[in-house]
C-alpha atoms as a PDB file:
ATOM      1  CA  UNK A   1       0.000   0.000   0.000  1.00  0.00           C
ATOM      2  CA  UNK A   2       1.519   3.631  -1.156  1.00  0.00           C
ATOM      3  CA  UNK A   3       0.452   6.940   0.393  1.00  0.00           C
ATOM      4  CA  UNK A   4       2.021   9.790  -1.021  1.00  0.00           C
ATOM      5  CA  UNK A   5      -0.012  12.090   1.291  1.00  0.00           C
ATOM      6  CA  UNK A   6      -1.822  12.153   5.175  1.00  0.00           C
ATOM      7  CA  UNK A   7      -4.690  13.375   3.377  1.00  0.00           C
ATOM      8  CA  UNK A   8      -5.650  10.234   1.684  1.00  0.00           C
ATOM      9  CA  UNK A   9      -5.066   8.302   4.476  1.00  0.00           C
ATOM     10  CA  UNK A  10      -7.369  10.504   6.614  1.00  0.00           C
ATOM     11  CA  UNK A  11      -9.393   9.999   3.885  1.00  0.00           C
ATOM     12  CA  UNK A  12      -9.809   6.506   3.303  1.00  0.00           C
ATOM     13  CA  UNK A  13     -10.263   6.681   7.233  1.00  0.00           C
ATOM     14  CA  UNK A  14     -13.683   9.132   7.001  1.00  0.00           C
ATOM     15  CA  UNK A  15     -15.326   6.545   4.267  1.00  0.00           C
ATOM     16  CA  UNK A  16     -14.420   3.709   5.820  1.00  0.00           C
ATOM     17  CA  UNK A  17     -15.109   4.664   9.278  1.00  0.00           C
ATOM     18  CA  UNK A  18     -18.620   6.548   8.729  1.00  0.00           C
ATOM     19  CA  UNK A  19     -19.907   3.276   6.960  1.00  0.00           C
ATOM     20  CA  UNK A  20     -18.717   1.136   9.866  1.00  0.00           C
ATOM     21  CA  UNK A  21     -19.983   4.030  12.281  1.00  0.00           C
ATOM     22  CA  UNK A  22     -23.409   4.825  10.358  1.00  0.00           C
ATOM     23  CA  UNK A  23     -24.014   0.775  10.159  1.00  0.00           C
ATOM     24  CA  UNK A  24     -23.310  -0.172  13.831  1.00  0.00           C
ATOM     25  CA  UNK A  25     -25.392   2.856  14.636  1.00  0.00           C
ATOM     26  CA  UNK A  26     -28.432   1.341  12.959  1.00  0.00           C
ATOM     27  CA  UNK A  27     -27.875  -2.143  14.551  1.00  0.00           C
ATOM     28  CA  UNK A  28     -27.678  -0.665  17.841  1.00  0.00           C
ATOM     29  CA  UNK A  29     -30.742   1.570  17.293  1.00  0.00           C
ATOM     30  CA  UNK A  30     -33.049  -1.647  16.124  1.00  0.00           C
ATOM     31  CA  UNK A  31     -31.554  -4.035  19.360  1.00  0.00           C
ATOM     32  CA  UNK A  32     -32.539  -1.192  21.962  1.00  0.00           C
ATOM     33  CA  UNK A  33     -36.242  -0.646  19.671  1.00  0.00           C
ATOM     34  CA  UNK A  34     -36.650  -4.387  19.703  1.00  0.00           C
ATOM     35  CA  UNK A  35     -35.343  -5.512  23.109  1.00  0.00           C
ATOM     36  CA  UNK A  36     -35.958  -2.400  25.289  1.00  0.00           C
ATOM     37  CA  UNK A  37     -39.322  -0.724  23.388  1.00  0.00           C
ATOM     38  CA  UNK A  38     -40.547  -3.972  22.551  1.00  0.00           C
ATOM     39  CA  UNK A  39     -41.413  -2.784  18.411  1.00  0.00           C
ATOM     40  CA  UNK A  40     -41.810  -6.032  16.025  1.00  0.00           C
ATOM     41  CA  UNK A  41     -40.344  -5.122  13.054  1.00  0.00           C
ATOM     42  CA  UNK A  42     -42.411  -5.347   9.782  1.00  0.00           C
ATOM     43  CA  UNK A  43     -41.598  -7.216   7.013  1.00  0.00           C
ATOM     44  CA  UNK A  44     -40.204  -4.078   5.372  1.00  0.00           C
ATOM     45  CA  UNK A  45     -38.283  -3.021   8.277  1.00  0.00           C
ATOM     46  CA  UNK A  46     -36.202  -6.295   7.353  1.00  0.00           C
ATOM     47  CA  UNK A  47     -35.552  -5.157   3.837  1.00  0.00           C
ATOM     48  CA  UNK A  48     -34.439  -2.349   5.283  1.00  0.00           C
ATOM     49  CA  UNK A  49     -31.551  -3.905   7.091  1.00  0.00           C
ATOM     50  CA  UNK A  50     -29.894  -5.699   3.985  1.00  0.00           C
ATOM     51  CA  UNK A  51     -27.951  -2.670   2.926  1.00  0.00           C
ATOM     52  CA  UNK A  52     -26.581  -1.588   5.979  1.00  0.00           C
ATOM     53  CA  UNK A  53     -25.181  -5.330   6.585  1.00  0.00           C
ATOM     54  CA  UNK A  54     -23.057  -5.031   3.041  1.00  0.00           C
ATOM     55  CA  UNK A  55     -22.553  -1.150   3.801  1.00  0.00           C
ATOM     56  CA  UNK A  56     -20.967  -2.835   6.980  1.00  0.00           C
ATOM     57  CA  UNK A  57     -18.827  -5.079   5.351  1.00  0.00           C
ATOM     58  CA  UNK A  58     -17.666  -2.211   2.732  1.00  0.00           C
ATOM     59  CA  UNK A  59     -16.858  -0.177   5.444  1.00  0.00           C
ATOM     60  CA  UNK A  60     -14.442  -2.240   6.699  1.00  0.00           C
ATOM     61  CA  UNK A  61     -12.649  -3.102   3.471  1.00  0.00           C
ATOM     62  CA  UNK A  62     -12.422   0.382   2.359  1.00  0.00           C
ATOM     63  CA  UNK A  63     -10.285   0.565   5.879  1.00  0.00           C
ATOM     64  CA  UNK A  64      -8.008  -2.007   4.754  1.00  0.00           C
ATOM     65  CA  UNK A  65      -7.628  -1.217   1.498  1.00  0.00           C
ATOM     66  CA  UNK A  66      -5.217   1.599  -0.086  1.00  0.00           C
ATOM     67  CA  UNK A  67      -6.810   5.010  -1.322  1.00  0.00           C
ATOM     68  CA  UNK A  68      -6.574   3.469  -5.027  1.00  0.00           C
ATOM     69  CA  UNK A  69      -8.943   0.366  -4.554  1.00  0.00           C
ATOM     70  CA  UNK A  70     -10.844   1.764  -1.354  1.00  0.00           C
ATOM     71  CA  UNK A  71     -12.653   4.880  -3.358  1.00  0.00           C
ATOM     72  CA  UNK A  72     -14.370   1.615  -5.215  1.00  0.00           C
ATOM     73  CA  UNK A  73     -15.442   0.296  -2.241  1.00  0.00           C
ATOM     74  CA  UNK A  74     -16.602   3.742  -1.066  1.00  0.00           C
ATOM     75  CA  UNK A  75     -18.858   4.110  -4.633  1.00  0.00           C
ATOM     76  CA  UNK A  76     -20.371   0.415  -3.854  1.00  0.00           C
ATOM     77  CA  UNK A  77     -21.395   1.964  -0.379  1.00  0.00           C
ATOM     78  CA  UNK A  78     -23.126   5.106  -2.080  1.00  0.00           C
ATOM     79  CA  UNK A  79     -24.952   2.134  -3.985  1.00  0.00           C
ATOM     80  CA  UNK A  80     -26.174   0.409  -0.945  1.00  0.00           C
ATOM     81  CA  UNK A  81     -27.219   3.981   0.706  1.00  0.00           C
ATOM     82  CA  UNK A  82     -29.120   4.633  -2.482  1.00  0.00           C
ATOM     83  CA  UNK A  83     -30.652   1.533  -2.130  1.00  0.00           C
ATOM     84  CA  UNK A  84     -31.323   2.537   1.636  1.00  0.00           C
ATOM     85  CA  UNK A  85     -33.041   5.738   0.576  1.00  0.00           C
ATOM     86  CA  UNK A  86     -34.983   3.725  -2.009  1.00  0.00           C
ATOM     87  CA  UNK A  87     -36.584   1.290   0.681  1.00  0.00           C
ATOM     88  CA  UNK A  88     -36.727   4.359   3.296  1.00  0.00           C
ATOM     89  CA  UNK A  89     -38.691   6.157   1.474  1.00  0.00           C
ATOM     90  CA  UNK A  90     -40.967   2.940  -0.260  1.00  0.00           C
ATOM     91  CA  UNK A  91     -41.682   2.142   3.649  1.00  0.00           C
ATOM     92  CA  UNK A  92     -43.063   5.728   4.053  1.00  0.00           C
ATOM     93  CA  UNK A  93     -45.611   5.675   1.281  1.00  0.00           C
ATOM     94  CA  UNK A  94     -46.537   2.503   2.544  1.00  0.00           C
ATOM     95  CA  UNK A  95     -47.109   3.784   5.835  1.00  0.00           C
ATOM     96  CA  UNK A  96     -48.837   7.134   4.516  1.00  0.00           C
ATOM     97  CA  UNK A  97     -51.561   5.289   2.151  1.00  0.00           C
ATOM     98  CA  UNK A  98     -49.563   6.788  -0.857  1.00  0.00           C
ATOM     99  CA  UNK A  99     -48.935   2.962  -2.503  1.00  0.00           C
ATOM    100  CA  UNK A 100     -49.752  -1.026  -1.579  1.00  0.00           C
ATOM    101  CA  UNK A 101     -46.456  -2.638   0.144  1.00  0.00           C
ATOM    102  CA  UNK A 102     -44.937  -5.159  -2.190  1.00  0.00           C
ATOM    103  CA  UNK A 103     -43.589  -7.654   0.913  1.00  0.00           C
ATOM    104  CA  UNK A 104     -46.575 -10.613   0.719  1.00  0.00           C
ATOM    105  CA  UNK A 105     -46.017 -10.598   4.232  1.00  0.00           C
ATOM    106  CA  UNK A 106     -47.911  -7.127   4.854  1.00  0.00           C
ATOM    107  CA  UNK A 107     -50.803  -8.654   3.203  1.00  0.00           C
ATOM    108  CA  UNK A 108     -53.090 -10.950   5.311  1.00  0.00           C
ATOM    109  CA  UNK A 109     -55.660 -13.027   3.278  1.00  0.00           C
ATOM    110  CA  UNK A 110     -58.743 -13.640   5.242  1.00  0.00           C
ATOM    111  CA  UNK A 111     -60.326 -17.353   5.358  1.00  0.00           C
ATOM    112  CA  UNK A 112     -63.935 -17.196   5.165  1.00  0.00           C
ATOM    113  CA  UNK A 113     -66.257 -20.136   5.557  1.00  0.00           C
ATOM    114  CA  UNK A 114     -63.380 -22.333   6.989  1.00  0.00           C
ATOM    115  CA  UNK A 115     -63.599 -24.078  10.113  1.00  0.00           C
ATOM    116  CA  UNK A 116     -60.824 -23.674  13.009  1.00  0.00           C
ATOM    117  CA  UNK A 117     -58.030 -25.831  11.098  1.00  0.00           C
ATOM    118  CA  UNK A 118     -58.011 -23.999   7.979  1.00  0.00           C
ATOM    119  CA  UNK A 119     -57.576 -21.035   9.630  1.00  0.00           C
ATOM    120  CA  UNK A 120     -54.722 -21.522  11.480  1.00  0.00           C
ATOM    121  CA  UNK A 121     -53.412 -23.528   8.695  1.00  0.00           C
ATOM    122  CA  UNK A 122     -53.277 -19.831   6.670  1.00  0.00           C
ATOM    123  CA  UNK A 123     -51.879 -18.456   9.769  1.00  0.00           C
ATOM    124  CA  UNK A 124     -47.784 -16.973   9.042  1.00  0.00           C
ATOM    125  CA  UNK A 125     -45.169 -18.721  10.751  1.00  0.00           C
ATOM    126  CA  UNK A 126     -44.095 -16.113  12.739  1.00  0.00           C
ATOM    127  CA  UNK A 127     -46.533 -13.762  14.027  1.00  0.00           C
ATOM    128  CA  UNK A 128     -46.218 -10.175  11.809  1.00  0.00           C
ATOM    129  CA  UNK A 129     -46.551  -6.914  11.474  1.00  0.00           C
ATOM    130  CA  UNK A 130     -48.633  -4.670   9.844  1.00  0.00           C
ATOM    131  CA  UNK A 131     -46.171  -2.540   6.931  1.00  0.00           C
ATOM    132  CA  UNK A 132     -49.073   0.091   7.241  1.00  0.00           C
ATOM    133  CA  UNK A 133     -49.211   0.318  10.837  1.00  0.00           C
ATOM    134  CA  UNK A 134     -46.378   2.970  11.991  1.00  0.00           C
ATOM    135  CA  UNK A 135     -44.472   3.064  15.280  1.00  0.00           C
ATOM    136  CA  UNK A 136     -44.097   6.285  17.179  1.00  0.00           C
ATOM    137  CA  UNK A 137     -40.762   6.389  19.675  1.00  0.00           C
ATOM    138  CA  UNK A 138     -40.008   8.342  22.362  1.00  0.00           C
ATOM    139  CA  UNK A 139     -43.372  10.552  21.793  1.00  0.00           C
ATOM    140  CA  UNK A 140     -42.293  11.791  18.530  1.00  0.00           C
ATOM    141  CA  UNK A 141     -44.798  12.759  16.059  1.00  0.00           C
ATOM    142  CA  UNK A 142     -42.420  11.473  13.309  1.00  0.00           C
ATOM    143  CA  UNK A 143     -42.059   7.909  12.754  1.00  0.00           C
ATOM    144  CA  UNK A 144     -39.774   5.094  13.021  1.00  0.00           C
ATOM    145  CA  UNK A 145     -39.451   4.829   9.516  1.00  0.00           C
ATOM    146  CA  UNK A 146     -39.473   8.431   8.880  1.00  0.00           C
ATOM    147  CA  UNK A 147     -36.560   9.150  10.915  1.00  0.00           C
ATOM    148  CA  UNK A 148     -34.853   6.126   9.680  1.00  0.00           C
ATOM    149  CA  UNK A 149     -35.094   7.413   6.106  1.00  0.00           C
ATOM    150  CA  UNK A 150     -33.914  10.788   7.014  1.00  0.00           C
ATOM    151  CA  UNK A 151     -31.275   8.915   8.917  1.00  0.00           C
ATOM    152  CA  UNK A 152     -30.228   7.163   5.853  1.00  0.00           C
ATOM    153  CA  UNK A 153     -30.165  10.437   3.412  1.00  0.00           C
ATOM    154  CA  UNK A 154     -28.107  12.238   5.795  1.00  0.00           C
ATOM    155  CA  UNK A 155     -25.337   9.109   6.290  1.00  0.00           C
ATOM    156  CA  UNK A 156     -26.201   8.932   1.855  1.00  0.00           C
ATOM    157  CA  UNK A 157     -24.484  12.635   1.768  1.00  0.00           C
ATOM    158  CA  UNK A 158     -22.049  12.827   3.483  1.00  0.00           C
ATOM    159  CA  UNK A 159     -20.468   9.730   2.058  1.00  0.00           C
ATOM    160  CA  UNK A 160     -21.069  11.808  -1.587  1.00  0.00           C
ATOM    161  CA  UNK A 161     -18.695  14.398   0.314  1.00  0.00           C
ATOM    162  CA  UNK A 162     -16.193  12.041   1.648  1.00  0.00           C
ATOM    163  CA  UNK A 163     -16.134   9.933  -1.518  1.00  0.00           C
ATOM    164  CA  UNK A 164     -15.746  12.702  -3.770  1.00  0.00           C
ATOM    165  CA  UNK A 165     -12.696  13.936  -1.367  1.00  0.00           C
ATOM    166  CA  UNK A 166     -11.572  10.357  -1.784  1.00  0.00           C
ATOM    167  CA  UNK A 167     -11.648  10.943  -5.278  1.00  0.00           C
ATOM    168  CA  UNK A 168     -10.071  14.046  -5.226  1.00  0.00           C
ATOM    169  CA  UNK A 169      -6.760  12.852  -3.361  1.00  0.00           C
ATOM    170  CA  UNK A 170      -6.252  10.075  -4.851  1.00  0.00           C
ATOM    171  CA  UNK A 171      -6.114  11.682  -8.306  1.00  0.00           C
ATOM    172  CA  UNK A 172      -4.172  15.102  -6.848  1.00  0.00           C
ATOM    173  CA  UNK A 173      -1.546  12.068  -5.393  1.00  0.00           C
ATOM    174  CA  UNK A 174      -0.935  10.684  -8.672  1.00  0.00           C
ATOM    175  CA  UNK A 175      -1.624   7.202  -8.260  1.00  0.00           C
ATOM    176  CA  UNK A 176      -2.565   4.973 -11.331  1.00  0.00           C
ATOM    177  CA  UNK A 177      -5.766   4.497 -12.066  1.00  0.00           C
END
């Protein structure tokens, strides 16, 4: 690994540490919402997690890489935050009325003119919750999901601001592309 410069060190070091940072941060919110507050995620509260998992695992091997290879692993994190937006803001249209949820889950068929077997043989697995149905922490009027989108376009630029710096130093050092 060549630095020519501190800068792109420090630089590979904001990337890689605010995806690490922003992704434990999310894990830690949903244990305390889940084991403290007692909230059952929806089924779209589980999409929700997938990016910040790989965002996770790009954060750390944008902090192992050097400034030439990391910046790549920086752009695939601006992909999953994208992504992150994408499903932030999908769960808050669900939640507002403004579109159907696409998870099967958040869809219930009712059994009509069944006796007690069929119905609990159309019964999920696990018991579910309701994509529609919004949680309110702390008192806030804003929800859950609301501030988790918000959360996720706020983590989405600043890595455009760090990655772009990324970008910047590593083409100001001189190293081949």
């Amino acid at each position: 690994m060549l630095f020519t410069d501190k800068r792109q060190i420090r630089a590979v070091w904001h990337i890689g540490g605010l995806y690490v940072l922003a992704a434990l941060f999310v894990f830690l919110i949903v244990f305390v919402a889940e084991t403290f507050l007692h909230m059952v995620p929806c089924e779209l509260c589980l999409w929700e997690r997938g990016p910040w998992r790989v965002l996770l695992g790009l954060g750390v091997l944008a902090l192992v890489l050097s400034p030439r290879y990391a910046r790549w692993a920086a752009v695939a994190g601006l992909v999953c935050l994208a992504v992150s937006v994408g499903l932030g803001v999908l769960h808050v249209g669900v939640e507002h009325g403004l579109w159907p949820s696409p998870a099967a889950e958040c869809h219930v068929g009712l059994v009509e003119g069944h006796d007690f077997a069929d119905w609990m043989a159309h019964l999920p697995a696990r018991p579910t919750k309701p994509c529609d149905l919004p949680d309110y922490p702390f008192g806030l009027p804003v929800s859950m999901t609301t501030l988790s989108a918000l959360y996720a376009v706020l983590v989405f630029g600043l890595a455009v601001m760090e990655t772009y710096r990324l970008f910047r130093f590593v083409r100001n050092g001189r190293l081949d592309v």
